[in-house]
N, C-alpha and C. Protein backbone atom coordinates (compact mmCIF):
# COMPACT_ATOMS: atom_id res chain seq x y z
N UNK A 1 -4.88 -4.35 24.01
CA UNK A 1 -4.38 -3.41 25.00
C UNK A 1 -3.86 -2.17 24.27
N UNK A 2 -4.50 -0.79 24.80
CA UNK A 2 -3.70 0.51 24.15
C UNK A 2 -3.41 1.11 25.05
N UNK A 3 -1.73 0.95 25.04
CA UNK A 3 -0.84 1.84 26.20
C UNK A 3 -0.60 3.11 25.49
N UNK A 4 0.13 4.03 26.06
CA UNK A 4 0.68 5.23 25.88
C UNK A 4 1.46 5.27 26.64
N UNK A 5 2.58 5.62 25.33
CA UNK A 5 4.06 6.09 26.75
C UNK A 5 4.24 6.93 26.49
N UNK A 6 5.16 8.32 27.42
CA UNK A 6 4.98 9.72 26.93
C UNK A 6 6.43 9.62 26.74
N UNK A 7 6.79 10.30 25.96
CA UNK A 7 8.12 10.49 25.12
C UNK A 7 9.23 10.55 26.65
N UNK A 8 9.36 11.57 27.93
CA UNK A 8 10.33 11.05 28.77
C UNK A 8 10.38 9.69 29.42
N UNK A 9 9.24 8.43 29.62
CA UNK A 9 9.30 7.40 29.70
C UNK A 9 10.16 6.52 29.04
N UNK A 10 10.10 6.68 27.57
CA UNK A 10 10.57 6.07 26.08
C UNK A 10 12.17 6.64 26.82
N UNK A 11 12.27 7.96 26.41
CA UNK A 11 13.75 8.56 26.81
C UNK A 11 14.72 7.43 28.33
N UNK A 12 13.76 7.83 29.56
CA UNK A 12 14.41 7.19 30.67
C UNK A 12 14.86 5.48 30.26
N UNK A 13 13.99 4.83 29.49
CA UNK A 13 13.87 3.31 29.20
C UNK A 13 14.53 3.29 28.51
N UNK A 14 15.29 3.72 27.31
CA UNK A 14 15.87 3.64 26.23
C UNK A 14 17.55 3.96 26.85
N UNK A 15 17.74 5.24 27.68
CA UNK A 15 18.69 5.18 28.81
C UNK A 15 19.25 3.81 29.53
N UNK A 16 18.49 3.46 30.25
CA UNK A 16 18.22 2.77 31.34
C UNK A 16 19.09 1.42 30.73
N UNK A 17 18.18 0.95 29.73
CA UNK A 17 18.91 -0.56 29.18
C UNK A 17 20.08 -0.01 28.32
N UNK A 18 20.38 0.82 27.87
CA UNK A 18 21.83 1.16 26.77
C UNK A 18 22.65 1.80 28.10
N UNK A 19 22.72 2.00 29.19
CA UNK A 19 23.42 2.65 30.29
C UNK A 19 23.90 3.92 29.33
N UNK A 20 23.55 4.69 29.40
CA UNK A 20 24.14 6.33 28.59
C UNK A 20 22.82 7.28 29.85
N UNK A 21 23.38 8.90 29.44
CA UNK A 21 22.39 9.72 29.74
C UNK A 21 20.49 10.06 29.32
N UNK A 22 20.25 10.69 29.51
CA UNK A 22 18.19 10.59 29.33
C UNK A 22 18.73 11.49 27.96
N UNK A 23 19.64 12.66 28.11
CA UNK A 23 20.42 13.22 27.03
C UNK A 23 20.42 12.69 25.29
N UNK A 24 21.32 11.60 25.92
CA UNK A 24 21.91 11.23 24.93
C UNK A 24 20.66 10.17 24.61
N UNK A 25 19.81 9.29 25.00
CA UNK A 25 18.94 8.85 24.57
C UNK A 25 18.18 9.60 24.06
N UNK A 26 17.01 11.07 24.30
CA UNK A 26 16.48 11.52 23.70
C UNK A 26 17.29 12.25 22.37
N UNK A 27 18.74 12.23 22.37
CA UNK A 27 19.19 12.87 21.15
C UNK A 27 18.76 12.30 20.03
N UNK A 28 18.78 10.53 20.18
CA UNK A 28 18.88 9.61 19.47
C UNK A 28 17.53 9.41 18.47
N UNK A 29 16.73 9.37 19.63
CA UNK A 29 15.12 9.76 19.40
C UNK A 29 14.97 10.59 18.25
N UNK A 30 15.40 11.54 18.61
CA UNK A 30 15.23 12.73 17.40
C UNK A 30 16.33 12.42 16.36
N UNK A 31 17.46 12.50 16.75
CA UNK A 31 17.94 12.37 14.92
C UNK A 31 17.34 10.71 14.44
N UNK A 32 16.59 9.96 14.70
CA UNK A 32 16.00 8.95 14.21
C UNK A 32 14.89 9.91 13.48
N UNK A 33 13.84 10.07 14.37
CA UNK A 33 12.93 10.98 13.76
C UNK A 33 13.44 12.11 12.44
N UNK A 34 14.27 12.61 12.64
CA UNK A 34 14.86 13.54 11.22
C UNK A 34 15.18 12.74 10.34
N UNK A 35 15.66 11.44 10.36
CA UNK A 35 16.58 10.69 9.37
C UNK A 35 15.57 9.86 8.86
N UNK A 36 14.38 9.69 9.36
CA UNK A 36 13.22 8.99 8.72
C UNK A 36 12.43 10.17 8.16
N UNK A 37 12.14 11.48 8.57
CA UNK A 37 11.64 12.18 7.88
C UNK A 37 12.02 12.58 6.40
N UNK A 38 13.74 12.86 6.78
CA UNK A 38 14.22 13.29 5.85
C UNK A 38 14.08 12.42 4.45
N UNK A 39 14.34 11.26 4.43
CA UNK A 39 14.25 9.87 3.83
C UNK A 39 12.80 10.32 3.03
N UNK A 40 12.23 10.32 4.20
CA UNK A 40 11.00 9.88 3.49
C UNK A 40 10.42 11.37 2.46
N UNK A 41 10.81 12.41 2.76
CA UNK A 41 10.71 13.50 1.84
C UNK A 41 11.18 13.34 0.59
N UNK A 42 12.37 12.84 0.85
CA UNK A 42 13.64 12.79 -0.33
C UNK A 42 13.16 11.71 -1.60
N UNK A 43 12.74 10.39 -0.75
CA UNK A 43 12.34 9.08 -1.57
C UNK A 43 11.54 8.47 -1.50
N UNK A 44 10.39 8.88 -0.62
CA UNK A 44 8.88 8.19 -0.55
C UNK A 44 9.32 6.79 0.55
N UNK A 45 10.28 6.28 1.11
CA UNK A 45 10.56 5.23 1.79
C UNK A 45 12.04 5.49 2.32
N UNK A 46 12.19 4.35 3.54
CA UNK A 46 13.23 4.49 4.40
C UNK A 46 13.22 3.12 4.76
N UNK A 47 14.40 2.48 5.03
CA UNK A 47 14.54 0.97 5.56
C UNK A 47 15.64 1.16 6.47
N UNK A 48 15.37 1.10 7.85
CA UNK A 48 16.18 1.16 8.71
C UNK A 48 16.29 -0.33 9.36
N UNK A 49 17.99 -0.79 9.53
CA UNK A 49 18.40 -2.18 9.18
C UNK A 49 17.95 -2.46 11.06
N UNK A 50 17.32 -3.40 11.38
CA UNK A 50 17.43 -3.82 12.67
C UNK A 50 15.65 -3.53 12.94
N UNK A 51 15.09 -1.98 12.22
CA UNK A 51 14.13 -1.47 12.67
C UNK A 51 12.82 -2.14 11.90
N UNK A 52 13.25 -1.45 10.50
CA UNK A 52 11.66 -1.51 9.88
C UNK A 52 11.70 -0.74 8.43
N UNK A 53 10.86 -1.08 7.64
CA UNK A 53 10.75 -0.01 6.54
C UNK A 53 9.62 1.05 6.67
N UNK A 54 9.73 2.17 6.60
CA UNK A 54 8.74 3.34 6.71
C UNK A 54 8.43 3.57 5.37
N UNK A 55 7.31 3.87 4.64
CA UNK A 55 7.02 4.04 3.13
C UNK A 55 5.52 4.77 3.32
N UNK A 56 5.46 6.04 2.47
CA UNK A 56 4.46 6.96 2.25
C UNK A 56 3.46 6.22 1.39
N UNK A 57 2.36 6.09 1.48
CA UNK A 57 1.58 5.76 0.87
C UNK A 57 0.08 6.56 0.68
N UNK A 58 0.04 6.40 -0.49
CA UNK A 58 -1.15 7.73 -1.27
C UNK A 58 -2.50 7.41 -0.86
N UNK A 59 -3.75 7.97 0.05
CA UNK A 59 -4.90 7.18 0.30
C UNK A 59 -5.68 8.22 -0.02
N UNK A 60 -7.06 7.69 -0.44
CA UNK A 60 -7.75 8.94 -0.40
C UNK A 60 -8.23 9.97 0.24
N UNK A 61 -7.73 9.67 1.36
CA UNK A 61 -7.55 11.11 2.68
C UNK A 61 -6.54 11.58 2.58
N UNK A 62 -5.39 11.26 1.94
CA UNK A 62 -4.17 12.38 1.69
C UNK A 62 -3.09 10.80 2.36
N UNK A 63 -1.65 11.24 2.16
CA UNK A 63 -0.95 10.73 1.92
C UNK A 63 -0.83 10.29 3.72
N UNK A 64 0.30 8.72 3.73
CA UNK A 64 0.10 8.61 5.21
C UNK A 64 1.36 7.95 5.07
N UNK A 65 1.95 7.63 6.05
CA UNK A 65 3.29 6.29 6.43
C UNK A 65 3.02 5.37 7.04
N UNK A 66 3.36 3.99 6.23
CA UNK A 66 3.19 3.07 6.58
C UNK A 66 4.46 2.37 7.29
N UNK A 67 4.18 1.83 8.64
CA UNK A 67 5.97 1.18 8.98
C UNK A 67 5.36 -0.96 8.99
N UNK A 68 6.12 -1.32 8.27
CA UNK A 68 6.44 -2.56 8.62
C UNK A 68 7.56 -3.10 9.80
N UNK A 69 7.13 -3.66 10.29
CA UNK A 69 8.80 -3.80 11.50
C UNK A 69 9.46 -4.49 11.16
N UNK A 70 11.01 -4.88 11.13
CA UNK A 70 11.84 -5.91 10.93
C UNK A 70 11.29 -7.00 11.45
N UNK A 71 11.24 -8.08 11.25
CA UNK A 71 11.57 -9.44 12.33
C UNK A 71 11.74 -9.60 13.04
N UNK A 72 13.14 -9.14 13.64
CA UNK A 72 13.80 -9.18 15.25
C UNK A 72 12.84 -8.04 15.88
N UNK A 73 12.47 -7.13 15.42
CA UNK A 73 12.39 -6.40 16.13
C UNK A 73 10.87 -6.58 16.48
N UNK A 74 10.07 -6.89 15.44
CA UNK A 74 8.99 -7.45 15.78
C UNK A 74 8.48 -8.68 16.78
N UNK A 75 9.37 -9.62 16.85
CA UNK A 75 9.68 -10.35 18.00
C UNK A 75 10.12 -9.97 18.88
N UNK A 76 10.39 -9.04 19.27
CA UNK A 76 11.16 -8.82 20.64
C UNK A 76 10.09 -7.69 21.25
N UNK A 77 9.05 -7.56 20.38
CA UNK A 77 8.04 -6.11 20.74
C UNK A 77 7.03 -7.10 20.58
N UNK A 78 6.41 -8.17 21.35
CA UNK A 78 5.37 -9.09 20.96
C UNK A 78 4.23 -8.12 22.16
N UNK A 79 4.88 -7.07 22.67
CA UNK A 79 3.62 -6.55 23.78
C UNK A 79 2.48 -5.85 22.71
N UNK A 80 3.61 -5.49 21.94
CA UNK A 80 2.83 -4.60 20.92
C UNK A 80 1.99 -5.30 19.83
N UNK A 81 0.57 -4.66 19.85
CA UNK A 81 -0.37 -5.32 19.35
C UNK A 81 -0.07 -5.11 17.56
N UNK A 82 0.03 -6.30 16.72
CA UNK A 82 0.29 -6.11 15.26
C UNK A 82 1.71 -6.22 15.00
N UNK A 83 2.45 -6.04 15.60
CA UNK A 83 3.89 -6.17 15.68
C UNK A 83 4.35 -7.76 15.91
N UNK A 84 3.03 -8.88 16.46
CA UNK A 84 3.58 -9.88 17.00
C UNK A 84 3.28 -10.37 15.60
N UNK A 85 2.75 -10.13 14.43
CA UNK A 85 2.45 -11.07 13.43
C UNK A 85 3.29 -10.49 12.41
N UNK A 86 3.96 -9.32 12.56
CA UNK A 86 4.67 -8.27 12.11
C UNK A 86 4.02 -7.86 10.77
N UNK A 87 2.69 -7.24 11.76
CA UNK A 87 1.86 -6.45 10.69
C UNK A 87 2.51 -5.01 10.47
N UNK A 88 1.75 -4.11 9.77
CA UNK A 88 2.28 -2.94 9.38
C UNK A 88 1.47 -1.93 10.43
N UNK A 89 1.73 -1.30 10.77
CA UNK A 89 1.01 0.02 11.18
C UNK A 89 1.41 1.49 10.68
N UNK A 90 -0.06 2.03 10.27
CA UNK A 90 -0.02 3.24 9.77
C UNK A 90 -0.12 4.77 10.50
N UNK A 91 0.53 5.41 9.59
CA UNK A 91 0.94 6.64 10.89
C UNK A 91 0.12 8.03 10.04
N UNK A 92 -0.30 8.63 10.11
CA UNK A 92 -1.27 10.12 9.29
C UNK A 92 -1.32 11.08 9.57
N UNK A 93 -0.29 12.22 8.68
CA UNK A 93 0.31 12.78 8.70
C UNK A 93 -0.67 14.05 9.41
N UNK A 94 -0.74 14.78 10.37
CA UNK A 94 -1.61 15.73 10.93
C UNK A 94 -2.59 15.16 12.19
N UNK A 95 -2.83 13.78 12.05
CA UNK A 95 -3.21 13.12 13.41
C UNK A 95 -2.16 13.09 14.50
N UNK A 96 -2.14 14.25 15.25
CA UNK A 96 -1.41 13.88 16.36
C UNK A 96 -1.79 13.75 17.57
N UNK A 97 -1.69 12.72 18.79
CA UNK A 97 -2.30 11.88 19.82
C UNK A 97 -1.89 12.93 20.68
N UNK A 98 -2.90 13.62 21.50
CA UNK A 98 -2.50 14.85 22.68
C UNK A 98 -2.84 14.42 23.54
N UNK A 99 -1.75 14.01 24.81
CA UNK A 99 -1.98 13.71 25.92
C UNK A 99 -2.77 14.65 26.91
């Protein structure tokens, strides 16, 4: 199965179960996104405790990020395909998915 959720979905849902504003959930969103970027500029990898490790890896199409998921978190995301065996999925840097 390949869903797509569009970033105010993620926002309202992420709201919704933490009871806070769409606000304050999409804030969160983003300084996640900066604090893994930043990481990963700084040191080639990022291990966020609960989440996952993010780590740059060199391919011969140019460099890409790889995320492994935690455990818990990989269990609790069994919708998600690769996540239930808590495989890795890769992310490439300039491929971006346009709705």
């Amino acid at each position: 199965m390949n869903r797509t959720i569009a970033l105010p979905a993620l926002v309202a849902e992420l709201a919704r179960t933490n009871n806070c504003a769409d606000e304050t959930a999409s804030e969160f969103l983003h300084a996640l996104a900066r604090v893994v970027s930043k990481g990963l500029a700084e040191d080639g990898a990022v291990t966020v405790s609960g989440i996952g490790i993010f780590k740059i890896i060199d391919k011969p199409g140019g460099p890409e990020v790889d995320f492994l998921p935690d455990a818990e978190l990989a269990a609790e995301a069994q919708h998600f395909h690769g996540c239930i065996r808590g495989e890795r999925a890769t992310f490439r840097p300039g491929a971006v998915h346009a709705e």
